[in-house]
N, C-alpha and C. Protein backbone atom coordinates (compact mmCIF):
# COMPACT_ATOMS: atom_id res chain seq x y z
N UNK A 1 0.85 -1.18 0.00
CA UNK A 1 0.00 0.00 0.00
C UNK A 1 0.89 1.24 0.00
N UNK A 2 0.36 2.40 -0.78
CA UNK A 2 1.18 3.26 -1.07
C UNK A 2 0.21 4.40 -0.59
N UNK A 3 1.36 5.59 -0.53
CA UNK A 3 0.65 6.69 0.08
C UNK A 3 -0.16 7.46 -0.58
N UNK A 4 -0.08 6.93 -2.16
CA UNK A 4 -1.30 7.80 -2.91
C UNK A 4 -2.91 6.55 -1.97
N UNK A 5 -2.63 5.56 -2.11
CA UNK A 5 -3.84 4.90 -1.31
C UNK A 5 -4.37 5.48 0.25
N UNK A 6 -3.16 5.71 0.76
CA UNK A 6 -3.36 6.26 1.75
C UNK A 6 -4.53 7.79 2.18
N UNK A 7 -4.18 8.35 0.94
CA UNK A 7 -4.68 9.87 0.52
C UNK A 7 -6.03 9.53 0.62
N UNK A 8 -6.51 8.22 -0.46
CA UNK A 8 -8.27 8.02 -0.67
C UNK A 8 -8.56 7.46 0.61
N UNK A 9 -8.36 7.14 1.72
CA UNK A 9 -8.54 6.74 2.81
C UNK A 9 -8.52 8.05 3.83
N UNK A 10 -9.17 8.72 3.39
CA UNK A 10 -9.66 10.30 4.01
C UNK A 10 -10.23 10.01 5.47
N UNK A 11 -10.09 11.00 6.34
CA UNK A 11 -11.23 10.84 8.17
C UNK A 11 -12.30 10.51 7.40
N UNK A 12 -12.80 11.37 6.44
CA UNK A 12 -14.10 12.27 6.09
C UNK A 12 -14.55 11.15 4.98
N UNK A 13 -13.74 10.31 4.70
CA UNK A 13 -14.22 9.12 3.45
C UNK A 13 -14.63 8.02 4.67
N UNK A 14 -14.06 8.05 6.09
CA UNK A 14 -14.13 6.73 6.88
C UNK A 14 -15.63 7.10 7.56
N UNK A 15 -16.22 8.75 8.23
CA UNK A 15 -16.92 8.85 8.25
C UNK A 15 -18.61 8.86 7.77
N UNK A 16 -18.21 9.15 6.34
CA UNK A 16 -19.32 8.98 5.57
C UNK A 16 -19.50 7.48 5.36
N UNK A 17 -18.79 6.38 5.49
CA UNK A 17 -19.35 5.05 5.40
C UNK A 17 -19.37 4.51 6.78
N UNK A 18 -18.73 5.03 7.76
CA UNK A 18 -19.28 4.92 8.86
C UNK A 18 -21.01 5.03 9.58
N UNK A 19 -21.10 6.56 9.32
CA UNK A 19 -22.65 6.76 9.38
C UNK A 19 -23.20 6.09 9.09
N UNK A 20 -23.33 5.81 7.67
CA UNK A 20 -24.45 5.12 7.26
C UNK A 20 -24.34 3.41 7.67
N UNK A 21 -23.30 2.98 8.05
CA UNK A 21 -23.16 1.95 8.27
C UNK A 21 -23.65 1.74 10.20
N UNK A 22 -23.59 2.95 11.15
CA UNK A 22 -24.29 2.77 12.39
C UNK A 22 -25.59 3.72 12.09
N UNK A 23 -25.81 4.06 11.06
CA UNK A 23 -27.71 4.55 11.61
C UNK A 23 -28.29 3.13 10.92
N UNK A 24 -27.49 2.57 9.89
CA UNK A 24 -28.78 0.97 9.50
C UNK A 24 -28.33 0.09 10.56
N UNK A 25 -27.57 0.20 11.46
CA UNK A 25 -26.88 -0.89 12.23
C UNK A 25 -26.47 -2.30 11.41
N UNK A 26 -25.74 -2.02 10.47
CA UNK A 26 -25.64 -2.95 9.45
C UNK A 26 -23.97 -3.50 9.97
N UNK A 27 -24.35 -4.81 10.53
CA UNK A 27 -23.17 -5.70 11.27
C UNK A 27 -22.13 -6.15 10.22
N UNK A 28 -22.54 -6.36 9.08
CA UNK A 28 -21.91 -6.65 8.31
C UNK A 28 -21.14 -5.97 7.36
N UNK A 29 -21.22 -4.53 7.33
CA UNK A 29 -20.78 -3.04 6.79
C UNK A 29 -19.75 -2.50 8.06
N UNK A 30 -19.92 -2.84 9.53
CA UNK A 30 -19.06 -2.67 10.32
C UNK A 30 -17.70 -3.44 10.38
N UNK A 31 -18.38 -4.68 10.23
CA UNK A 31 -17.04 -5.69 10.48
C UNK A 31 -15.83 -5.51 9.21
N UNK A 32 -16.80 -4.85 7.97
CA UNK A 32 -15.95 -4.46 6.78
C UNK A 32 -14.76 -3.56 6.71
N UNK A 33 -15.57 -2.53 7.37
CA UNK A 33 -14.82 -1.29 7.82
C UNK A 33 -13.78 -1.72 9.14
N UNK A 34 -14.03 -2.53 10.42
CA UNK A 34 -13.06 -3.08 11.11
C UNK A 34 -11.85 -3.63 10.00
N UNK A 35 -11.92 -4.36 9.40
CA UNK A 35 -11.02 -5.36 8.50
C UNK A 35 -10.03 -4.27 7.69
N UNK A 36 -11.02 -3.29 7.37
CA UNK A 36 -10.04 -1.88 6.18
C UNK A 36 -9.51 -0.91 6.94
N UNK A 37 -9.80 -0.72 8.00
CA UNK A 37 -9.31 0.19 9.41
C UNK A 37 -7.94 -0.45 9.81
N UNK A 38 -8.08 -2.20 10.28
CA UNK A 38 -7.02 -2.62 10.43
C UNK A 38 -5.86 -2.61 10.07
N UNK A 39 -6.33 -2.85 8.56
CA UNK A 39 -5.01 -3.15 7.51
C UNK A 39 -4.56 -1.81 7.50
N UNK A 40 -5.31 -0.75 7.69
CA UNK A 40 -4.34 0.57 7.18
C UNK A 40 -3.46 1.16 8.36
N UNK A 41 -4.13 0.48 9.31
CA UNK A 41 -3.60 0.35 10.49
C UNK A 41 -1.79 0.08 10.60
N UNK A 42 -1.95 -1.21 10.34
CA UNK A 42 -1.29 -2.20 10.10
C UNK A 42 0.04 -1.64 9.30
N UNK A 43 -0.04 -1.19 8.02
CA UNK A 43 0.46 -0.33 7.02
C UNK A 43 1.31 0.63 7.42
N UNK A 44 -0.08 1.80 8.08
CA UNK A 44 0.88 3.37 8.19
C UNK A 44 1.02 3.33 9.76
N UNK A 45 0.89 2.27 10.85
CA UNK A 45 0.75 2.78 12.11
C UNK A 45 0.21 4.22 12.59
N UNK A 46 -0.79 4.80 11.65
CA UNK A 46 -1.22 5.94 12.39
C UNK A 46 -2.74 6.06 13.12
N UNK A 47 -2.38 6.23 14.66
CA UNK A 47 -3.20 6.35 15.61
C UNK A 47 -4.93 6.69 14.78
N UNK A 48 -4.68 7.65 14.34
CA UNK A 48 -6.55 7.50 13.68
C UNK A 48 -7.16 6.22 13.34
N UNK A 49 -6.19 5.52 12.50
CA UNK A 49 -7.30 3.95 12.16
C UNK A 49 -6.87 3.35 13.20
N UNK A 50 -6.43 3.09 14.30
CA UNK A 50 -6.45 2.48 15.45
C UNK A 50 -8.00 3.23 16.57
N UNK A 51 -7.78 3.83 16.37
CA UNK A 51 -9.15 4.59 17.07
C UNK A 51 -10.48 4.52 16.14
N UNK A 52 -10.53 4.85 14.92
CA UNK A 52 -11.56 4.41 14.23
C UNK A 52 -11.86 2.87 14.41
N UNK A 53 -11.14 2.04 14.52
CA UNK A 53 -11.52 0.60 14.93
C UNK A 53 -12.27 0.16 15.94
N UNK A 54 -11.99 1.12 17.00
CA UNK A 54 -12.06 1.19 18.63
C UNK A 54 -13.16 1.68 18.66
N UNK A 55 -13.96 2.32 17.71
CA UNK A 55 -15.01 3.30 17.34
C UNK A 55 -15.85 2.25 16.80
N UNK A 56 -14.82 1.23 15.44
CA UNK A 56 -16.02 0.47 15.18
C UNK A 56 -16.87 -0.67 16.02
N UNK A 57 -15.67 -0.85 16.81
CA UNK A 57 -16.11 -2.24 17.85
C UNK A 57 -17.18 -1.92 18.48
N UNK A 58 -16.69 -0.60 19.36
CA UNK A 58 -17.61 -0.22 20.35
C UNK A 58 -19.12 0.05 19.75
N UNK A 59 -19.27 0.09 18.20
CA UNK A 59 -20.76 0.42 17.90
C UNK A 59 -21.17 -0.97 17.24
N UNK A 60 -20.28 -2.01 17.53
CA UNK A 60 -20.44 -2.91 16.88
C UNK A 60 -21.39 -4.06 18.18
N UNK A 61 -20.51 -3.90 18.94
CA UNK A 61 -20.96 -4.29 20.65
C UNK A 61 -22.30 -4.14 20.77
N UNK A 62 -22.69 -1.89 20.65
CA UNK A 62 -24.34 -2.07 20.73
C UNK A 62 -25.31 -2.52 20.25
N UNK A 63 -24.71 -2.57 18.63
CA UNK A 63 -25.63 -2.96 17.58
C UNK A 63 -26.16 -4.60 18.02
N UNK A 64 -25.06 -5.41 18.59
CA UNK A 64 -25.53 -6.72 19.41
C UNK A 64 -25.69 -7.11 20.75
N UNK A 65 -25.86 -5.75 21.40
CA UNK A 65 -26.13 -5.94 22.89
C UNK A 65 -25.44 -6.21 23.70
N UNK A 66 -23.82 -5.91 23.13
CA UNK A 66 -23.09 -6.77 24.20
C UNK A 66 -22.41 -4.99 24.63
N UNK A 67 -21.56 -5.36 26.07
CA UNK A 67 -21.14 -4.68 26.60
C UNK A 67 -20.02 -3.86 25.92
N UNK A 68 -19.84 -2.46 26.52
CA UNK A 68 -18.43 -1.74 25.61
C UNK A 68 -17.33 -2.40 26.24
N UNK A 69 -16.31 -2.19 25.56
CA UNK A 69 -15.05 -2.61 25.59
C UNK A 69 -14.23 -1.13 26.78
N UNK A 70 -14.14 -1.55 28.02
CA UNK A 70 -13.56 -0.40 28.83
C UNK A 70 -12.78 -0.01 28.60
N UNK A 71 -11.40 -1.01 28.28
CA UNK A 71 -10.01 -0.97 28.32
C UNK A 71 -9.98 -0.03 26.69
N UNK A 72 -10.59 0.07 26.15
CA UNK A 72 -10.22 0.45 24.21
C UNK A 72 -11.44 2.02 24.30
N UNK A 73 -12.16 2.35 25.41
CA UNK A 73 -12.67 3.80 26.31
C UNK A 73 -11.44 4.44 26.64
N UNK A 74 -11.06 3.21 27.25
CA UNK A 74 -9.83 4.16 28.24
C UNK A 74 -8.98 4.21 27.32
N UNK A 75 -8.31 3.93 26.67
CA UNK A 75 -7.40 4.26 25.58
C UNK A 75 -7.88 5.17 24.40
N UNK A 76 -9.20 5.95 23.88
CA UNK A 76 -8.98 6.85 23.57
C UNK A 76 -9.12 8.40 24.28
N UNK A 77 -9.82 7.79 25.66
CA UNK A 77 -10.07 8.56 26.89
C UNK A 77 -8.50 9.51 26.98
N UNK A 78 -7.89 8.49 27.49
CA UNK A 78 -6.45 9.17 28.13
C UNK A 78 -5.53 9.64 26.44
N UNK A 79 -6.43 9.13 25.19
CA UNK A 79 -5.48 10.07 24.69
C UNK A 79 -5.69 11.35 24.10
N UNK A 80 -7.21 11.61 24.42
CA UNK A 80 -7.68 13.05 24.20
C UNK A 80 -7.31 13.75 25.42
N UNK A 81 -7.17 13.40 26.53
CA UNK A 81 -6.74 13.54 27.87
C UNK A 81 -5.62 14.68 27.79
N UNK A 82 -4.34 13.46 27.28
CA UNK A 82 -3.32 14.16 27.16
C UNK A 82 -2.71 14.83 25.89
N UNK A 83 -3.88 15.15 24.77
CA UNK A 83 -3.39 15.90 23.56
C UNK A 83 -3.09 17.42 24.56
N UNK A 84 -1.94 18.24 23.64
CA UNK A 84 -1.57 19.48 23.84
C UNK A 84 -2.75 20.39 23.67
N UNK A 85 -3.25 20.00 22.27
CA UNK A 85 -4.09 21.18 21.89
C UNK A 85 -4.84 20.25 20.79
N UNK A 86 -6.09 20.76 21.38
CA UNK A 86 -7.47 20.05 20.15
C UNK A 86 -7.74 20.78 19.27
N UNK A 87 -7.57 19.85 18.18
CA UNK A 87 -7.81 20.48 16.23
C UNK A 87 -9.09 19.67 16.12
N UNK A 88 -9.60 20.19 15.09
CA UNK A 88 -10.53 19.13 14.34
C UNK A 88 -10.78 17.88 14.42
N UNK A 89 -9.32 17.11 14.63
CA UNK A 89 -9.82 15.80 14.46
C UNK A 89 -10.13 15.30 15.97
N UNK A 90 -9.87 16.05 16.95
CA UNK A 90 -9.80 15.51 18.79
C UNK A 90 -10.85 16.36 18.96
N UNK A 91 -12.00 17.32 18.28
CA UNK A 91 -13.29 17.71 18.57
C UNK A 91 -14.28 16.31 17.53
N UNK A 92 -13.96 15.86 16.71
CA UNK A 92 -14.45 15.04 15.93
C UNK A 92 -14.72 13.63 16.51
N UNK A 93 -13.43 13.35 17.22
CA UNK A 93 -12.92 12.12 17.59
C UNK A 93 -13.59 11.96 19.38
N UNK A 94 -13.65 12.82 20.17
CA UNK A 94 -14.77 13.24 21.12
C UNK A 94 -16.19 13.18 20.64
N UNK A 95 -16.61 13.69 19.84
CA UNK A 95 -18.01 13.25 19.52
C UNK A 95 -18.32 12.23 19.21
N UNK A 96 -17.63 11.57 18.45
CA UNK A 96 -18.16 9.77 18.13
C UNK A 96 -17.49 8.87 18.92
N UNK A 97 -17.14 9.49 20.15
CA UNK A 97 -16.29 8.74 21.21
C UNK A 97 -17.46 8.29 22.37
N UNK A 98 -18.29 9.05 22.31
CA UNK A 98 -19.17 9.83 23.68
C UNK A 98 -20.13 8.52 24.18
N UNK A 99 -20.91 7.77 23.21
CA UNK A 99 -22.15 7.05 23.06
C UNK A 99 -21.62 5.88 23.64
N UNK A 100 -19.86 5.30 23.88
CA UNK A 100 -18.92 4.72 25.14
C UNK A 100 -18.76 5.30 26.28
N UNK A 101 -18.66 5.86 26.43
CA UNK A 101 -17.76 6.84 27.56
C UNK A 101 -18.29 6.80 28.53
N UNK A 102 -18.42 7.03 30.06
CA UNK A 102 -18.63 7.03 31.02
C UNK A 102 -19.00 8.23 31.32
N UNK A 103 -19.82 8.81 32.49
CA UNK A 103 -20.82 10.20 32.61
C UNK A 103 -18.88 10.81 33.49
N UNK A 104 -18.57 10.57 33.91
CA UNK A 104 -17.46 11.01 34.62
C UNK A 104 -15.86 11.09 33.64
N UNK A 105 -16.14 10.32 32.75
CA UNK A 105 -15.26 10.81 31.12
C UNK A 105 -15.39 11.81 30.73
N UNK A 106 -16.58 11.69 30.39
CA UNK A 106 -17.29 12.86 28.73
C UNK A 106 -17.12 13.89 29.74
N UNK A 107 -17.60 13.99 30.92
CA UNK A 107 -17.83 15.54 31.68
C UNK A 107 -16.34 15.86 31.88
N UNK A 108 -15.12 15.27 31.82
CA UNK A 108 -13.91 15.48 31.85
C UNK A 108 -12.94 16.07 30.15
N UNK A 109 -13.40 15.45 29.85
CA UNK A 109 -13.36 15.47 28.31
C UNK A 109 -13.84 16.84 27.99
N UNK A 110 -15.31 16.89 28.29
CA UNK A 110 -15.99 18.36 27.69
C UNK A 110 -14.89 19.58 28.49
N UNK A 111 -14.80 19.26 29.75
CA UNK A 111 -13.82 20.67 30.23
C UNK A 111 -12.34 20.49 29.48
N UNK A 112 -11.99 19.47 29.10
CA UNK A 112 -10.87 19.37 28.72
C UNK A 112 -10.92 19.88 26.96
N UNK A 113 -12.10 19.74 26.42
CA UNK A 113 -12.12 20.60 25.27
C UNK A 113 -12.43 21.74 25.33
N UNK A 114 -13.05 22.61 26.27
CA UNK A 114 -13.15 23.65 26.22
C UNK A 114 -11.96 24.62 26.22
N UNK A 115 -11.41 24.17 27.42
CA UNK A 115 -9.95 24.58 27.94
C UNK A 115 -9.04 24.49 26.16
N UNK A 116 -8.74 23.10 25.64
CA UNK A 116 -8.01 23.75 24.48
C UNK A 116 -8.30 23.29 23.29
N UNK A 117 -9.44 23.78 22.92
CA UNK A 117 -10.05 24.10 21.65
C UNK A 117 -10.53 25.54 21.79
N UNK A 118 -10.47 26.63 22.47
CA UNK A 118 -10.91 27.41 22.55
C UNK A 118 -9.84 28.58 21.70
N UNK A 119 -8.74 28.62 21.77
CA UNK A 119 -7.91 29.07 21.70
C UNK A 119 -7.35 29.37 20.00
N UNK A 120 -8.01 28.14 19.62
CA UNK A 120 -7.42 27.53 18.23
C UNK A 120 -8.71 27.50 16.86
N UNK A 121 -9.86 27.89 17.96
CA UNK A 121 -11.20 27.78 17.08
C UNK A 121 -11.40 28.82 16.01
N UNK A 122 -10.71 29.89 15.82
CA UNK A 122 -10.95 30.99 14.66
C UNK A 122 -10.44 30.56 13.64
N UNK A 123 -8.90 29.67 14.10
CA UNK A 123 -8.28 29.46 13.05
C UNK A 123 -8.69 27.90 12.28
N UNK A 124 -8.65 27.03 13.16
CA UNK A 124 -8.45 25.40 13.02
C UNK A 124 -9.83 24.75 13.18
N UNK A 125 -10.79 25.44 13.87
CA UNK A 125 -11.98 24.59 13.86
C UNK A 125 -13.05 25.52 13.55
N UNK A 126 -14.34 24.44 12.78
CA UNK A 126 -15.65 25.24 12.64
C UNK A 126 -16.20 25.34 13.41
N UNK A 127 -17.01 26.54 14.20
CA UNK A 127 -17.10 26.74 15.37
C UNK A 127 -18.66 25.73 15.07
N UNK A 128 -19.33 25.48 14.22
CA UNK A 128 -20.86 24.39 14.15
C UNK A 128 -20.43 23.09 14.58
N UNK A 129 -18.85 22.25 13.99
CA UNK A 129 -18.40 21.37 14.72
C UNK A 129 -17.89 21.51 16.27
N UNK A 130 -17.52 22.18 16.70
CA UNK A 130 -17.47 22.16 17.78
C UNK A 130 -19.08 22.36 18.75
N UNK A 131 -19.68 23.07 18.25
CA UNK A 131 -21.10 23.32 19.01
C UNK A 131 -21.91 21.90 19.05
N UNK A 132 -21.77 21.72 17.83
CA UNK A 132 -22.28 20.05 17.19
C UNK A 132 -22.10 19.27 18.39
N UNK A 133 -20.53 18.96 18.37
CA UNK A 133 -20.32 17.79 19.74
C UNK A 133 -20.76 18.19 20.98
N UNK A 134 -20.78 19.76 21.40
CA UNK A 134 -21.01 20.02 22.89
C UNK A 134 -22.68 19.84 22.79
N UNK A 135 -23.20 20.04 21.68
CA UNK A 135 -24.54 19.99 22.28
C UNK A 135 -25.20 18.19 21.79
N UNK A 136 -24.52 17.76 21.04
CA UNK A 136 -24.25 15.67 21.27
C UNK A 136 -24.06 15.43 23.02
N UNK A 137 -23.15 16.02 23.89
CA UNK A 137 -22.79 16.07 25.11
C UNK A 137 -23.85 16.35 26.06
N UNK A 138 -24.47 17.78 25.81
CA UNK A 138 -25.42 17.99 26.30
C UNK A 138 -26.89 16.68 26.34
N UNK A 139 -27.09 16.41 25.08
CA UNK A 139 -27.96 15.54 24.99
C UNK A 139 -27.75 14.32 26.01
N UNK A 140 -26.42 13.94 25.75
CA UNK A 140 -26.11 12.65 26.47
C UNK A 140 -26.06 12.66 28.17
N UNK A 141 -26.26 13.62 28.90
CA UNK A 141 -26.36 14.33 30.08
C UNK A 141 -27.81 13.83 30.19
N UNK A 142 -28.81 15.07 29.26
CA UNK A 142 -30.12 15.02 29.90
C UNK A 142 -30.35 13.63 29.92
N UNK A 143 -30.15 12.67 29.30
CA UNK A 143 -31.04 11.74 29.20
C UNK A 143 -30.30 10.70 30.16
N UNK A 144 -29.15 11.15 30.71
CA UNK A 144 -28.94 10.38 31.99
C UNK A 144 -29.05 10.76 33.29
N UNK A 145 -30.20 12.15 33.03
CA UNK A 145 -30.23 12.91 34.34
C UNK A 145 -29.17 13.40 34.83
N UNK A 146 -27.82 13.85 34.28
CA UNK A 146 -26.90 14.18 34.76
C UNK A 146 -26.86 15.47 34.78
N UNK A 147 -27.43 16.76 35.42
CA UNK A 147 -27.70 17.83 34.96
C UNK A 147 -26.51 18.57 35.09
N UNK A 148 -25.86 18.77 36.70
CA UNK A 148 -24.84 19.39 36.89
C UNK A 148 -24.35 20.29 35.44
N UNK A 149 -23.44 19.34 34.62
CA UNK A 149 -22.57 20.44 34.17
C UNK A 149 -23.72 21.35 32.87
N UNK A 150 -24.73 20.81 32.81
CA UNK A 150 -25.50 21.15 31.27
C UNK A 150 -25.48 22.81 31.24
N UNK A 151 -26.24 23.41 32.76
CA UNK A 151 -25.86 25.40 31.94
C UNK A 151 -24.70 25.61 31.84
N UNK A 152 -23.86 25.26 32.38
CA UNK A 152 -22.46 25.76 31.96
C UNK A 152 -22.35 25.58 30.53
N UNK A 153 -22.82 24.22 30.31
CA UNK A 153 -22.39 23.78 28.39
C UNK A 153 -23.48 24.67 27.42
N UNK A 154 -24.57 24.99 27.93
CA UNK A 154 -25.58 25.57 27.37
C UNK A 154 -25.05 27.07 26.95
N UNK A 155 -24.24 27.87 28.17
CA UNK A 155 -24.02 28.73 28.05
C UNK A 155 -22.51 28.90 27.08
N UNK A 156 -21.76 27.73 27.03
CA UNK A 156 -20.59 27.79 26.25
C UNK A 156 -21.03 27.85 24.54
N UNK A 157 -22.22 26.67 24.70
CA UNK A 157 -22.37 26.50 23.34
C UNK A 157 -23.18 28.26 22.59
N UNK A 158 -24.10 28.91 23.54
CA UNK A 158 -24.30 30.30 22.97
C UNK A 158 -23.24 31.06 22.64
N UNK A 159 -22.23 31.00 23.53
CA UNK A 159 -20.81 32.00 22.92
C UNK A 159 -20.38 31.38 21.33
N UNK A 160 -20.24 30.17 21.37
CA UNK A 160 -19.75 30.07 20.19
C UNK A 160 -20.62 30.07 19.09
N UNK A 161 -21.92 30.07 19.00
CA UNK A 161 -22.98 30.75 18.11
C UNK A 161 -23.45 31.92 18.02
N UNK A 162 -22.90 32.68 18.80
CA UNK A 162 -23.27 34.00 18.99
C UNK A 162 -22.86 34.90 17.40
N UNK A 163 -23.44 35.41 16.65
CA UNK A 163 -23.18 36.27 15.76
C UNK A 163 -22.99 35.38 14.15
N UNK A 164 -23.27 34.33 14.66
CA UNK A 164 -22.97 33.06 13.53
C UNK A 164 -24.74 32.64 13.09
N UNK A 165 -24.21 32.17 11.74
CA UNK A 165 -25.88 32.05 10.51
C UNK A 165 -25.70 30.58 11.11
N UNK A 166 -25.92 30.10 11.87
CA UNK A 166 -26.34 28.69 12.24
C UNK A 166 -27.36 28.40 12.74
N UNK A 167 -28.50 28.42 11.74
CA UNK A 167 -29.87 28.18 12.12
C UNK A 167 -30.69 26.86 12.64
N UNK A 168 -30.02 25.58 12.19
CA UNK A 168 -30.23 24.69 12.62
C UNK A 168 -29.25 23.97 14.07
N UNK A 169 -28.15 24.76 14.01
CA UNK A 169 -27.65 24.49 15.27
C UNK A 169 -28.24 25.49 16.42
N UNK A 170 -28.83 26.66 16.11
CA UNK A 170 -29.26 27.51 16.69
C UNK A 170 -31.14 26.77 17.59
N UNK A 171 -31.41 26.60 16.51
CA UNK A 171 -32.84 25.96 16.59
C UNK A 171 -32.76 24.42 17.49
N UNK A 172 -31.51 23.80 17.79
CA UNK A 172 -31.51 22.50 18.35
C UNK A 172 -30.81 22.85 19.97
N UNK A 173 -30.49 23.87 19.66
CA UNK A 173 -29.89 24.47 21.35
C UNK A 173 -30.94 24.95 22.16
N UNK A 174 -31.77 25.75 21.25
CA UNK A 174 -33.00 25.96 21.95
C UNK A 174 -33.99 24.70 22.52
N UNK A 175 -34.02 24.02 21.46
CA UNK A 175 -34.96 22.35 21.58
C UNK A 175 -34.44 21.88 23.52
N UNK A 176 -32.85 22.03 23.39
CA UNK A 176 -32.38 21.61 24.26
C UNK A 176 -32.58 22.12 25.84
N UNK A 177 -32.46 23.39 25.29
CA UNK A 177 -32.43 24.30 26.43
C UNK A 177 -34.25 24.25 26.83
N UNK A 178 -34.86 23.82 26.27
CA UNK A 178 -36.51 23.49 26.92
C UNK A 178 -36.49 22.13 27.98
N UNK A 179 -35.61 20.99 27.12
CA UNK A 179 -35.91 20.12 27.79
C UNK A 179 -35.10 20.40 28.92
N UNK A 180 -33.70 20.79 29.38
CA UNK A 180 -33.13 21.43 30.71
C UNK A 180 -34.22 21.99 31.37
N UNK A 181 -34.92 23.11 31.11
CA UNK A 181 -35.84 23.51 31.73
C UNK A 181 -37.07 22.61 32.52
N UNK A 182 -37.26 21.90 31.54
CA UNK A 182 -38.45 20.88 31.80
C UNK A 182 -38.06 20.11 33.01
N UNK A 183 -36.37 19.44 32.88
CA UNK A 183 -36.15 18.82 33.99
C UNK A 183 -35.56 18.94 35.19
N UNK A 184 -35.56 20.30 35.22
CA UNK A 184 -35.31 21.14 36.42
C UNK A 184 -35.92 21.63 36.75
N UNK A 185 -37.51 21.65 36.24
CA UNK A 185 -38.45 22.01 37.06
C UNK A 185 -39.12 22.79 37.18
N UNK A 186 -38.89 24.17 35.79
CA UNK A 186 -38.74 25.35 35.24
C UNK A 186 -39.81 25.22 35.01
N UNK A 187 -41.31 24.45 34.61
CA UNK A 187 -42.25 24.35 33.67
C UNK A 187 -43.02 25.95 33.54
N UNK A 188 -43.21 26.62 34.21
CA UNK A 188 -44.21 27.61 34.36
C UNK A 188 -43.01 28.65 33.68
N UNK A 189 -41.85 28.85 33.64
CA UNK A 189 -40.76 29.47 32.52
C UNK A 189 -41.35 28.93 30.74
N UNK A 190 -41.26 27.57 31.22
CA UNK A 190 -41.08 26.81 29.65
C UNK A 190 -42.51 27.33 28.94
N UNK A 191 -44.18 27.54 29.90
CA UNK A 191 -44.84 27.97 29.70
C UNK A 191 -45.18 29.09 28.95
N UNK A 192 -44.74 30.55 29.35
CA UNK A 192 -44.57 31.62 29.40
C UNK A 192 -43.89 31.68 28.23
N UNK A 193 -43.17 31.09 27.62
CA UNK A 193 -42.30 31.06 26.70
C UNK A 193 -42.36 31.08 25.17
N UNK A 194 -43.69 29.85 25.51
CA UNK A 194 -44.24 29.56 24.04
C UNK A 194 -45.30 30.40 23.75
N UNK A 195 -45.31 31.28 22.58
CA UNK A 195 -46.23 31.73 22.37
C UNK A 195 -47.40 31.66 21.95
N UNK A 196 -48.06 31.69 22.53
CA UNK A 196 -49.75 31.51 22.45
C UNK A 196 -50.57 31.66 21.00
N UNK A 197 -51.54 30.62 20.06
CA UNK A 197 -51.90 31.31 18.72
C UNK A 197 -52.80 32.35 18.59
N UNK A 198 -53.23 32.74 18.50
CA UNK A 198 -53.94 33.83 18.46
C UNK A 198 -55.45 33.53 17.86
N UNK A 199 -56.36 33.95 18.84
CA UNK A 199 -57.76 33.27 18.68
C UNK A 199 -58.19 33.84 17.31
């Protein structure tokens, strides 16, 4: 294998057959992508298809009910942990990390991206990908009742939409920010809120 092969073996070529291969939960489109992950693995030793693998297992596990793999958590855990500084691919690689992770990870993780992706986001990241994963994060909170860190993230994710045409990320923060409300107890806020049709 040569490095022009290497080139067509894009994040963004592994993602797009990824997706579609965990929204059909198609076991047999995973194990494919395990096998082509490996070998390139294998090839260039570079850490991305070792983690994309780790990515495929772990959605491979849910798709059959079996348990995540801790030890292959904790190994991409501690290595977003200890990156210097998060680019694109360690805000990317956090979001399709998350749906493994432990409520005491991801909430480590999210401060640990804030702290350094913040710095680097005008230049190196789209600020919709980054909002994207924090409010993936957010989601994964409410629905484990984990409220603690959610206004803090609620309020991070408005800074980085602030002044930005992101209407559908705009419109799903709000979605979000109802159901926070709802489960904190806010209802007579959430009330007041919606506007009434007009007789």
């Amino acid at each position: 294998m040569h490095s022009d092969e290497l080139t067509e073996h894009t994040q963004q070529h592994f993602l797009s057959h990824y997706g579609k291969a965990y929204r059909s939960r198609n076991v047999v489109k995973l194990n494919e992508l395990i096998d082509s992950q490996n070998k390139l693995y294998r090839n260039f030793k570079l850490p991305r298809f070792q983690h994309n693998v780790i990515i495929l297992k772990q959605c491979l596990n849910q798709s059959t009910n079996l348990p995540f793999n801790q030890t292959d958590a904790n190994s991409i855990y501690h290595y977003l942990l200890n990156c210097e500084e998060w680019h694109y691919y360690e805000v990317c690689l956090f979001g399709h990390s998350i749906f493994f992770m432990s409520l005491a990870q991801v909430e480590k993780l999210t401060r640990t991206a804030s702290q350094k992706a913040h710095k680097y986001e005008n230049l190196l990241l789209n600020p919709s990908t980054f909002a994207l994963v924090m409010m993936n994060v957010i989601d994964y909170f409410l629905e484990a009742n984990h409220l603690a860190p959610v206004s803090p993230l609620i309020k991070e994710v408005d800074r980085v939409l602030v002044n930005k045409r992101y209407f559908y990320d705009k419109n799903r923060l709000n979605f979000l920010k109802g159901i926070y409300k709802i489960k904190t107890g806010a209802l007579d806020e959430v009330r007041n809120s919606v506007k009434k049709p007009s007789a």
